[in-house]
C-alpha atoms as a PDB file:
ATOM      1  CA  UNK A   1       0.000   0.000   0.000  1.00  0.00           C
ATOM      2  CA  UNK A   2       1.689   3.307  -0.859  1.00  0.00           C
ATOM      3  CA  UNK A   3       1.672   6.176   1.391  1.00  0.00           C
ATOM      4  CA  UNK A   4      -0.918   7.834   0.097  1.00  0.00           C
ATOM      5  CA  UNK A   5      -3.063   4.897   0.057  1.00  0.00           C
ATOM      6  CA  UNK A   6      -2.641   4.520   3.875  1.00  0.00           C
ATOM      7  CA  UNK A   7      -3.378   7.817   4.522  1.00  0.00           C
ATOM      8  CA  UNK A   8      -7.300   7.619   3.434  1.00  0.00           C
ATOM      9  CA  UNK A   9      -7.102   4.138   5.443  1.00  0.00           C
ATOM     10  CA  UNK A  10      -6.300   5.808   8.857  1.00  0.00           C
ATOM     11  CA  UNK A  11      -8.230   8.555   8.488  1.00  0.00           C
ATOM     12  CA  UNK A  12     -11.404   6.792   7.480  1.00  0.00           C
ATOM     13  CA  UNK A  13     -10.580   4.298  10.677  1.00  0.00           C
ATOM     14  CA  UNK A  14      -9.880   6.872  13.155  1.00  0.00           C
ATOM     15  CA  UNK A  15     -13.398   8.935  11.991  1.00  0.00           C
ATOM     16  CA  UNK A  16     -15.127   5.257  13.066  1.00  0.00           C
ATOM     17  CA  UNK A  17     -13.881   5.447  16.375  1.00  0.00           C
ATOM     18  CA  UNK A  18     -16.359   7.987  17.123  1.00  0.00           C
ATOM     19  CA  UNK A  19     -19.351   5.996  16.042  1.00  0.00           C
ATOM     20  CA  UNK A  20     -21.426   4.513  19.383  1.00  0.00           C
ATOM     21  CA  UNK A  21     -23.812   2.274  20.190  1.00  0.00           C
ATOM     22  CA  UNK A  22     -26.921   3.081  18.720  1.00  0.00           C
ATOM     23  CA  UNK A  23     -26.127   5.787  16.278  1.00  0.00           C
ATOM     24  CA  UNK A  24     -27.352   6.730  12.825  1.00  0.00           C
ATOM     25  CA  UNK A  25     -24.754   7.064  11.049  1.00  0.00           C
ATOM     26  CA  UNK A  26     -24.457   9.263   6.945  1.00  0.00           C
ATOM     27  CA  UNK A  27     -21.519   7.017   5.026  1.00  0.00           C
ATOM     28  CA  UNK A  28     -19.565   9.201   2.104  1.00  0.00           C
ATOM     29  CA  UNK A  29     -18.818   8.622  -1.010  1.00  0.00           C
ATOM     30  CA  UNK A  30     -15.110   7.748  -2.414  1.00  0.00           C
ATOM     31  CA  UNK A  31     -11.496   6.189  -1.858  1.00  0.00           C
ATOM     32  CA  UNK A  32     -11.342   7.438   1.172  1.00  0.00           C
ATOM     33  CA  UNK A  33     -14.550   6.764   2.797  1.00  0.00           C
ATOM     34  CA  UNK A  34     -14.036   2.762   1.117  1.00  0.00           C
ATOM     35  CA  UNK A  35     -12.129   2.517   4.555  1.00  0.00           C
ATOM     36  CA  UNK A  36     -14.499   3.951   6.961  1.00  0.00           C
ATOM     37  CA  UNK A  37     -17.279   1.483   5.464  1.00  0.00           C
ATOM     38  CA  UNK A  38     -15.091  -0.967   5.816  1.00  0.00           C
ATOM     39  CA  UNK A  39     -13.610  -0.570   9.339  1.00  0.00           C
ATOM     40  CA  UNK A  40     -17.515   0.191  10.539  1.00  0.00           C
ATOM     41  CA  UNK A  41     -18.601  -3.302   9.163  1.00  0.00           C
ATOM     42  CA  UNK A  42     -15.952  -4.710  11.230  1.00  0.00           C
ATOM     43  CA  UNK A  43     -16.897  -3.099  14.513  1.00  0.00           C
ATOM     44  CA  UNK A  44     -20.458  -4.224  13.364  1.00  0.00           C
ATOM     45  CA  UNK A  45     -18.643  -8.088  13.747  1.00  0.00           C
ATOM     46  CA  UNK A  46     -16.528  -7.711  16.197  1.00  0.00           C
ATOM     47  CA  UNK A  47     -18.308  -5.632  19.149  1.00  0.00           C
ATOM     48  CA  UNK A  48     -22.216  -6.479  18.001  1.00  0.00           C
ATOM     49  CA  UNK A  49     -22.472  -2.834  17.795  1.00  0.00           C
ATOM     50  CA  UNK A  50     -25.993  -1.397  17.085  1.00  0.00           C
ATOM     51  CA  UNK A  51     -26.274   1.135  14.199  1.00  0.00           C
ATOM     52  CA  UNK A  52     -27.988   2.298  11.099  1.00  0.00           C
ATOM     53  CA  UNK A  53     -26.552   3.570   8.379  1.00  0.00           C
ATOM     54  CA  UNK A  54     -27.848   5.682   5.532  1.00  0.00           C
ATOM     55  CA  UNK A  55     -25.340   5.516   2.444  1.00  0.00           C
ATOM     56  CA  UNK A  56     -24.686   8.297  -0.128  1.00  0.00           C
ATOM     57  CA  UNK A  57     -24.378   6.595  -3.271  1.00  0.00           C
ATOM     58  CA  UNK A  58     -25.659   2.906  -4.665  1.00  0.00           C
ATOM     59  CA  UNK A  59     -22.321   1.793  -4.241  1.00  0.00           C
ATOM     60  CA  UNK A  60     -21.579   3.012  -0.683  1.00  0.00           C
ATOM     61  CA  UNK A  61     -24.843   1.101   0.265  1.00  0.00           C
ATOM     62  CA  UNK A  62     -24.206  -1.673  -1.481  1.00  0.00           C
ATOM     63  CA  UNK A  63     -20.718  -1.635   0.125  1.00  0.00           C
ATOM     64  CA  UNK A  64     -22.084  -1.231   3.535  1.00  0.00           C
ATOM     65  CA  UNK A  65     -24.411  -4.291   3.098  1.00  0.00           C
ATOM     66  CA  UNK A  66     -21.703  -6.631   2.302  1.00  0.00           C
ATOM     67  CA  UNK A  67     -20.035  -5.469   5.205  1.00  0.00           C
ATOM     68  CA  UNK A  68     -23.580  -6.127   7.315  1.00  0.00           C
ATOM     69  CA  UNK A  69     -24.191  -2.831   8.517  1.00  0.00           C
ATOM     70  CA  UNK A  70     -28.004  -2.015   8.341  1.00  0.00           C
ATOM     71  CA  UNK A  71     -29.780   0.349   6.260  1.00  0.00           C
ATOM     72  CA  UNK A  72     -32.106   2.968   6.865  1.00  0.00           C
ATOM     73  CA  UNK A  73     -33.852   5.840   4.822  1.00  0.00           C
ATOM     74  CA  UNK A  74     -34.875   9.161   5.513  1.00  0.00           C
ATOM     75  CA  UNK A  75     -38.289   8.196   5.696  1.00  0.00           C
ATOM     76  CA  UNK A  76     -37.193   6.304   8.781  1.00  0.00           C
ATOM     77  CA  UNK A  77     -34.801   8.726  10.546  1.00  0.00           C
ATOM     78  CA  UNK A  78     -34.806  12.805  10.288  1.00  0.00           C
ATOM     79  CA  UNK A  79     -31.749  12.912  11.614  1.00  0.00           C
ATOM     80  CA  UNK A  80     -28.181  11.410  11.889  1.00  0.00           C
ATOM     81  CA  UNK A  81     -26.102  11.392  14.920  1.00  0.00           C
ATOM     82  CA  UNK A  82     -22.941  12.256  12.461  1.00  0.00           C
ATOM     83  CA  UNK A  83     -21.625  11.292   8.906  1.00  0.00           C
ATOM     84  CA  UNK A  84     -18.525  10.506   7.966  1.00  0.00           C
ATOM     85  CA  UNK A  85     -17.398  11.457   4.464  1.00  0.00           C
ATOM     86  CA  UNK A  86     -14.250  12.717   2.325  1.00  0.00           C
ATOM     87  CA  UNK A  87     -13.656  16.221   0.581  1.00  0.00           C
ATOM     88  CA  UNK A  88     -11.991  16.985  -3.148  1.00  0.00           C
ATOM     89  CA  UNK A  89     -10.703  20.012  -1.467  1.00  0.00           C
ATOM     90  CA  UNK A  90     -10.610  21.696   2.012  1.00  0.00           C
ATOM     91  CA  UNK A  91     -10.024  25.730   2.174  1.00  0.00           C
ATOM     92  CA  UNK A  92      -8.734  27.642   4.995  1.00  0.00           C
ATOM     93  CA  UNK A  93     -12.237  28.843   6.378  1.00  0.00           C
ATOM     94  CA  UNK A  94     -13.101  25.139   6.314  1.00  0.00           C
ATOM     95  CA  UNK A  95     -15.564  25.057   3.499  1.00  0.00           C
ATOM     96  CA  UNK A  96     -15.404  22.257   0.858  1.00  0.00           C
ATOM     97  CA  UNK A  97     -15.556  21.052  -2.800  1.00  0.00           C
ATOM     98  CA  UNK A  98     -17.009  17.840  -2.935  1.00  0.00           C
ATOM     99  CA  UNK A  99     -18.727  15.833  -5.787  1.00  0.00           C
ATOM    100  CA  UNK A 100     -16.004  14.684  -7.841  1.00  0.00           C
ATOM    101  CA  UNK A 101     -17.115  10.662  -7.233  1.00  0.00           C
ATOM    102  CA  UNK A 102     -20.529  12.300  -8.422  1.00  0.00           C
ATOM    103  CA  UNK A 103     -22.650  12.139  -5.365  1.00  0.00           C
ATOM    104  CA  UNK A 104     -23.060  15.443  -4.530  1.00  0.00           C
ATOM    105  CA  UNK A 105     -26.679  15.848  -4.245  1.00  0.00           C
ATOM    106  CA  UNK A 106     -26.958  13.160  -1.697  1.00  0.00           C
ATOM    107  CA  UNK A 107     -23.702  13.903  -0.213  1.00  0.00           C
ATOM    108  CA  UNK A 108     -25.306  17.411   0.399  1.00  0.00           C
ATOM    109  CA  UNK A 109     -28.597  15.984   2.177  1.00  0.00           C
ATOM    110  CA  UNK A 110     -26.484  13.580   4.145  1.00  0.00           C
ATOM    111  CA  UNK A 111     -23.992  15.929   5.544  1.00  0.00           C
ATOM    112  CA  UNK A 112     -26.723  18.440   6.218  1.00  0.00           C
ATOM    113  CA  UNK A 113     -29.013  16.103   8.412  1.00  0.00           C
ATOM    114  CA  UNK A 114     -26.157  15.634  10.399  1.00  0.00           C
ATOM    115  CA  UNK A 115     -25.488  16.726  14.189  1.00  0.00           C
ATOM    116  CA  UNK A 116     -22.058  16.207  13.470  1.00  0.00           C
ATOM    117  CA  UNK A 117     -20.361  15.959  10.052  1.00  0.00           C
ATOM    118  CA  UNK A 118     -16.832  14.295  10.164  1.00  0.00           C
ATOM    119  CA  UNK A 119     -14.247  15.321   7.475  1.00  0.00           C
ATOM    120  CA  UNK A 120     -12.134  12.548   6.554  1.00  0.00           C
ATOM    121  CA  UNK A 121      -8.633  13.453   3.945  1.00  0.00           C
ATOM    122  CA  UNK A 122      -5.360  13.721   3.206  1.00  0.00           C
ATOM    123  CA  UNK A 123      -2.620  15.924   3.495  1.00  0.00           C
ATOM    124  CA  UNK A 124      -3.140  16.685  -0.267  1.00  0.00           C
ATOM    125  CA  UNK A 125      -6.675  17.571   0.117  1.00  0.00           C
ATOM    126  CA  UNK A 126      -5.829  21.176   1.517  1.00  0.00           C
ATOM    127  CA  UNK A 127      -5.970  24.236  -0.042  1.00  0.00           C
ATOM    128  CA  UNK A 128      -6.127  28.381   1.106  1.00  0.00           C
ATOM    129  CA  UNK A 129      -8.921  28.846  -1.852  1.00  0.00           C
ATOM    130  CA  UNK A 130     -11.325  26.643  -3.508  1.00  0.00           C
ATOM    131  CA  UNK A 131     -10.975  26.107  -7.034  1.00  0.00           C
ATOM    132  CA  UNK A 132      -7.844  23.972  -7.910  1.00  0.00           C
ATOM    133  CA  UNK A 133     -10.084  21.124  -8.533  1.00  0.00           C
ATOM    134  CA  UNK A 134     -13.243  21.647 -10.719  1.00  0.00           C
ATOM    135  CA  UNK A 135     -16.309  22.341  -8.798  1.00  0.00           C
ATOM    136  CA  UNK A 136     -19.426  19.920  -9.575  1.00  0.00           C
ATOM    137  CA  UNK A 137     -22.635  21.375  -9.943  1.00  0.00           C
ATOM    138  CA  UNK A 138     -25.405  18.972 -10.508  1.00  0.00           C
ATOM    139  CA  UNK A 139     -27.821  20.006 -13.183  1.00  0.00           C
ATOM    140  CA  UNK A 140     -31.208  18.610 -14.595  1.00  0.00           C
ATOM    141  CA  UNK A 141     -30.556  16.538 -17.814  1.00  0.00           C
ATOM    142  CA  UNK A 142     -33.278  18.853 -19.707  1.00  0.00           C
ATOM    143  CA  UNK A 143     -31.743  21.846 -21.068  1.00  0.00           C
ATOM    144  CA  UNK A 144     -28.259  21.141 -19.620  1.00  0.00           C
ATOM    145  CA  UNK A 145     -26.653  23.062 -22.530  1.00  0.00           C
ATOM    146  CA  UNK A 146     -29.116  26.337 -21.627  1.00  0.00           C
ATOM    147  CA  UNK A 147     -27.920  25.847 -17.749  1.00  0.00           C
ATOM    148  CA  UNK A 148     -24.347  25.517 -19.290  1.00  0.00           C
ATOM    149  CA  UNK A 149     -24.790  28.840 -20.836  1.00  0.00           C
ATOM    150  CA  UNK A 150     -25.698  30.377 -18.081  1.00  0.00           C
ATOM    151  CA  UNK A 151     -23.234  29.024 -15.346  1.00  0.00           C
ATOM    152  CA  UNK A 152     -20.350  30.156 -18.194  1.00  0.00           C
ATOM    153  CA  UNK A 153     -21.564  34.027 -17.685  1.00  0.00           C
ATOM    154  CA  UNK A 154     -20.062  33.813 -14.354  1.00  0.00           C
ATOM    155  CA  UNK A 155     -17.103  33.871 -15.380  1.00  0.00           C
ATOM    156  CA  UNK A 156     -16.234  30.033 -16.046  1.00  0.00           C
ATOM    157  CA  UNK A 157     -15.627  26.894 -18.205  1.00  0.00           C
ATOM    158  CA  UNK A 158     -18.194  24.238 -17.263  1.00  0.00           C
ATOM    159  CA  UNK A 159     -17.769  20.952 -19.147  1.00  0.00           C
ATOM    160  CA  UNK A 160     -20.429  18.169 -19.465  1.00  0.00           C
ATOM    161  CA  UNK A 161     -19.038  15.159 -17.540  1.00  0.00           C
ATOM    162  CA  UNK A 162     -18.344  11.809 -19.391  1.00  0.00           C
ATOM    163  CA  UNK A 163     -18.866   8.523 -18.678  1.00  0.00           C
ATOM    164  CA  UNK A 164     -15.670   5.938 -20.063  1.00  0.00           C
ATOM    165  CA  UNK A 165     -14.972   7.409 -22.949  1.00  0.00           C
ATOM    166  CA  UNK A 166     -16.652  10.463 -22.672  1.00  0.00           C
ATOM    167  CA  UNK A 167     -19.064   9.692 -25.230  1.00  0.00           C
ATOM    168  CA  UNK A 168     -22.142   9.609 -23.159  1.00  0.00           C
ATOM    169  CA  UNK A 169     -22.997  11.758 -20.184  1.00  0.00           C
ATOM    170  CA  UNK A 170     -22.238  10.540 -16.523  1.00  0.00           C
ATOM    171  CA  UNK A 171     -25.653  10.326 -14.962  1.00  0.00           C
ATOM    172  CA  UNK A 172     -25.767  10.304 -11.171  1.00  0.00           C
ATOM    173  CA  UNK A 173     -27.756   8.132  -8.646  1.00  0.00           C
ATOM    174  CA  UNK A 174     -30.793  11.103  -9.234  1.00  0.00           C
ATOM    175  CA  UNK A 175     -30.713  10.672 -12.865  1.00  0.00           C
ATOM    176  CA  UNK A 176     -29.027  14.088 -13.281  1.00  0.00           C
ATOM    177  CA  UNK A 177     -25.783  15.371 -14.797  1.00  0.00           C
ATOM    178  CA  UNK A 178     -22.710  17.081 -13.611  1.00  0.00           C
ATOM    179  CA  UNK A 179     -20.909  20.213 -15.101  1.00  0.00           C
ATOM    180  CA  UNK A 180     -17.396  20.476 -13.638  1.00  0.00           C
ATOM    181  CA  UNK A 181     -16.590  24.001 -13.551  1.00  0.00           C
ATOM    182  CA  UNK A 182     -12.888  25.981 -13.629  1.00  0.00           C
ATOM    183  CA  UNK A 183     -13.338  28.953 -11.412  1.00  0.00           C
ATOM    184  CA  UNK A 184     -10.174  29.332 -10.831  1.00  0.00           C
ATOM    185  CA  UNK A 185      -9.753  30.627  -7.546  1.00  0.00           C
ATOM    186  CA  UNK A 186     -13.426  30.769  -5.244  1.00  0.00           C
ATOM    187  CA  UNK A 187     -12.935  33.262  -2.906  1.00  0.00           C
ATOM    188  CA  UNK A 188     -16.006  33.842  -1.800  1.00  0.00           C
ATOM    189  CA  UNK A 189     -17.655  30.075  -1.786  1.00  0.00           C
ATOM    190  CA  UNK A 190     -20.742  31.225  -0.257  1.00  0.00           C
ATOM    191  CA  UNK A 191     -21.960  33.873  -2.542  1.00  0.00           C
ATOM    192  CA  UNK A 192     -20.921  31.487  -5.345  1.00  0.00           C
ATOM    193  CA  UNK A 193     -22.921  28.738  -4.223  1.00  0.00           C
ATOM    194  CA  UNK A 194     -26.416  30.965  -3.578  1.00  0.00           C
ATOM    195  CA  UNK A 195     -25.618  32.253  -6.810  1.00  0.00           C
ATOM    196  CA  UNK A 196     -25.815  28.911  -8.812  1.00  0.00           C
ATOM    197  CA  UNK A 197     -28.405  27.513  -7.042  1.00  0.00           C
ATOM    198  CA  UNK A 198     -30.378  30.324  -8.173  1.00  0.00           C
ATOM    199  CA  UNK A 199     -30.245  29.352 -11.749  1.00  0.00           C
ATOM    200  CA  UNK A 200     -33.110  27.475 -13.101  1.00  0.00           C
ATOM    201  CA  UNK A 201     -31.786  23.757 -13.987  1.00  0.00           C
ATOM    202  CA  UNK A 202     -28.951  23.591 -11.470  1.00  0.00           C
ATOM    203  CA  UNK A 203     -29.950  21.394  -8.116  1.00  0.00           C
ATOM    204  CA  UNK A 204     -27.185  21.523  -6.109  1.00  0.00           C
ATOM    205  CA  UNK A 205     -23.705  22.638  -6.177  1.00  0.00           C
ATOM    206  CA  UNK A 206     -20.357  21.297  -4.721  1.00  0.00           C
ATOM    207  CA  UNK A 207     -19.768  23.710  -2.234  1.00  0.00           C
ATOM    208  CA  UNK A 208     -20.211  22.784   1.519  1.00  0.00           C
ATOM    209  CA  UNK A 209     -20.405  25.851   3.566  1.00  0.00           C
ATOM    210  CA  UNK A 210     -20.752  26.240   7.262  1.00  0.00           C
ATOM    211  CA  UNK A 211     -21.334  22.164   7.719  1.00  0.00           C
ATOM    212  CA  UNK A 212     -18.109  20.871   8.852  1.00  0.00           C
ATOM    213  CA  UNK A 213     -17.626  19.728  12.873  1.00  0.00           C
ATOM    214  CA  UNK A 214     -14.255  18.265  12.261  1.00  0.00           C
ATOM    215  CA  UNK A 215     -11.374  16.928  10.009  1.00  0.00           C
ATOM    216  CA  UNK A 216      -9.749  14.074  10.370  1.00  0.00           C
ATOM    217  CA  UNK A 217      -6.258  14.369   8.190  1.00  0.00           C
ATOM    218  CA  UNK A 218      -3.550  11.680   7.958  1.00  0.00           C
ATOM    219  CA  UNK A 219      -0.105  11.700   5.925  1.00  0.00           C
ATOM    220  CA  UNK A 220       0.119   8.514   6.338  1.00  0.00           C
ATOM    221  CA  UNK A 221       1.834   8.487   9.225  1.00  0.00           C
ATOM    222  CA  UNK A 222       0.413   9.944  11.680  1.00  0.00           C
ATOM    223  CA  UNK A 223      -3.538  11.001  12.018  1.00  0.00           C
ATOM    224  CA  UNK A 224      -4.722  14.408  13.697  1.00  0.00           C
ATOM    225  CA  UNK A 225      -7.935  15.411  14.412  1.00  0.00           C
ATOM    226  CA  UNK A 226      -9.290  19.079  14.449  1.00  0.00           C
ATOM    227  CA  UNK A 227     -12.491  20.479  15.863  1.00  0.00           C
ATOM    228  CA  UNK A 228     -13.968  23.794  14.172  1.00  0.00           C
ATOM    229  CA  UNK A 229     -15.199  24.389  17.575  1.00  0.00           C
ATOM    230  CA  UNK A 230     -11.440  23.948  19.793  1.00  0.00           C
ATOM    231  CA  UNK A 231     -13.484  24.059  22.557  1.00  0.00           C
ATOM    232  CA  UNK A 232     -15.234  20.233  22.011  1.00  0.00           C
END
């Protein structure tokens, strides 16, 4: 395993250590989060602990029900006790790009019905501005080209995302599609996001503001955890 490698492994394990007994828990999306699934389904085994789960993409659930952890839905739960998930980037004032696995619109509800939303990356994941990697936005199939138009006026390049060989569109879990936009540099995330999702056709954007609890970063070596709150 290279370093690199190991670094999303102990940060996804050390994120599990604060899941308890009877918690409902929000699972992420990505190589990262892989390890968290995977680390949870083994405390599942080992310790008979008691959870639910809700999982942000088809393949995180299917992933958590090989590893036995059960399954809920939001029309059984209104809330989660915390959710663990990764970041594509992580700014300085702790807000995040996230959708480049192509969850985003569920990673959004997830991470938002949570008391506590755990940040799990590494080293390379941090960055003083957004905008280094592309942001997702996740638009309505009908009239992406017209909602392409209009996200472009701001200033941008947004490019249709491709599935394999780029010859048909990548269609999320919703049935939408993603535009993966070159900002450049987002220094003000906030206004940026209220601003897209104010265009007709785009459902969510990649921009996590104001949800983060914690972050959990490893280099491979060592892990570190960091409240937003020091005071926790």
């Amino acid at each position: 395993m290279n370093k690199l490698d190991q670094a999303k492994k102990m940060a996804g394990e050390r994120a599990v250590q604060f899941v308890e007994d009877g918690m409902v828990v929000g699972l992420g999306t990505g190589s990262t989060s892989v390890w968290a699934v995977r680390r949870l389904g083994e405390r599942v085994q080992e310790e008979g602990l008691n959870i639910q789960a809700i999982g942000t993409s088809r393949q995180t659930e299917e992933l958590a029900r090989k590893a036995h952890i059960p399954l809920v839905t939001f029309a059984e739960v209104k809330e989660l006790d915390l959710a663990i998930d990764g970041a594509d980037e992580l700014a300085h004032d702790w807000s995040l790009t996230k959708g480049g696995g192509g969850a985003l619109l569920r990673e959004k509800l997830v991470a938002s019905s949570a008391c506590r939303f755990f940040v799990i990356i590494d080293q390379t994941k941090r960055v003083h501005h957004l905008g280094r990697f592309l942001l997702p936005v996740e638009v309505v199939p009908f009239g992406w080209e017209l909602t392409q138009s209009r996200i472009q006026r701001k200033r941008c390049r947004a490019q249709l995302r491709g599935l394999g060989d780029r010859q048909q569109p990548f269609v999320t879990d919703n049935g939408n599609y993603i535009l993966d936009c070159d900002f450049k540099e987002i220094l003000d995330p906030a206004s940026l996001h209220h601003e897209l999702k104010a265009l007709p056709g785009v459902v969510e954007s990649g921009l996590f503001i104001d949800m983060v609890y914690a972050v959990i970063e490893s280099d491979g070596i060592d892990v570190s955890v960091e409240y937003k709150n020091p005071h926790v």
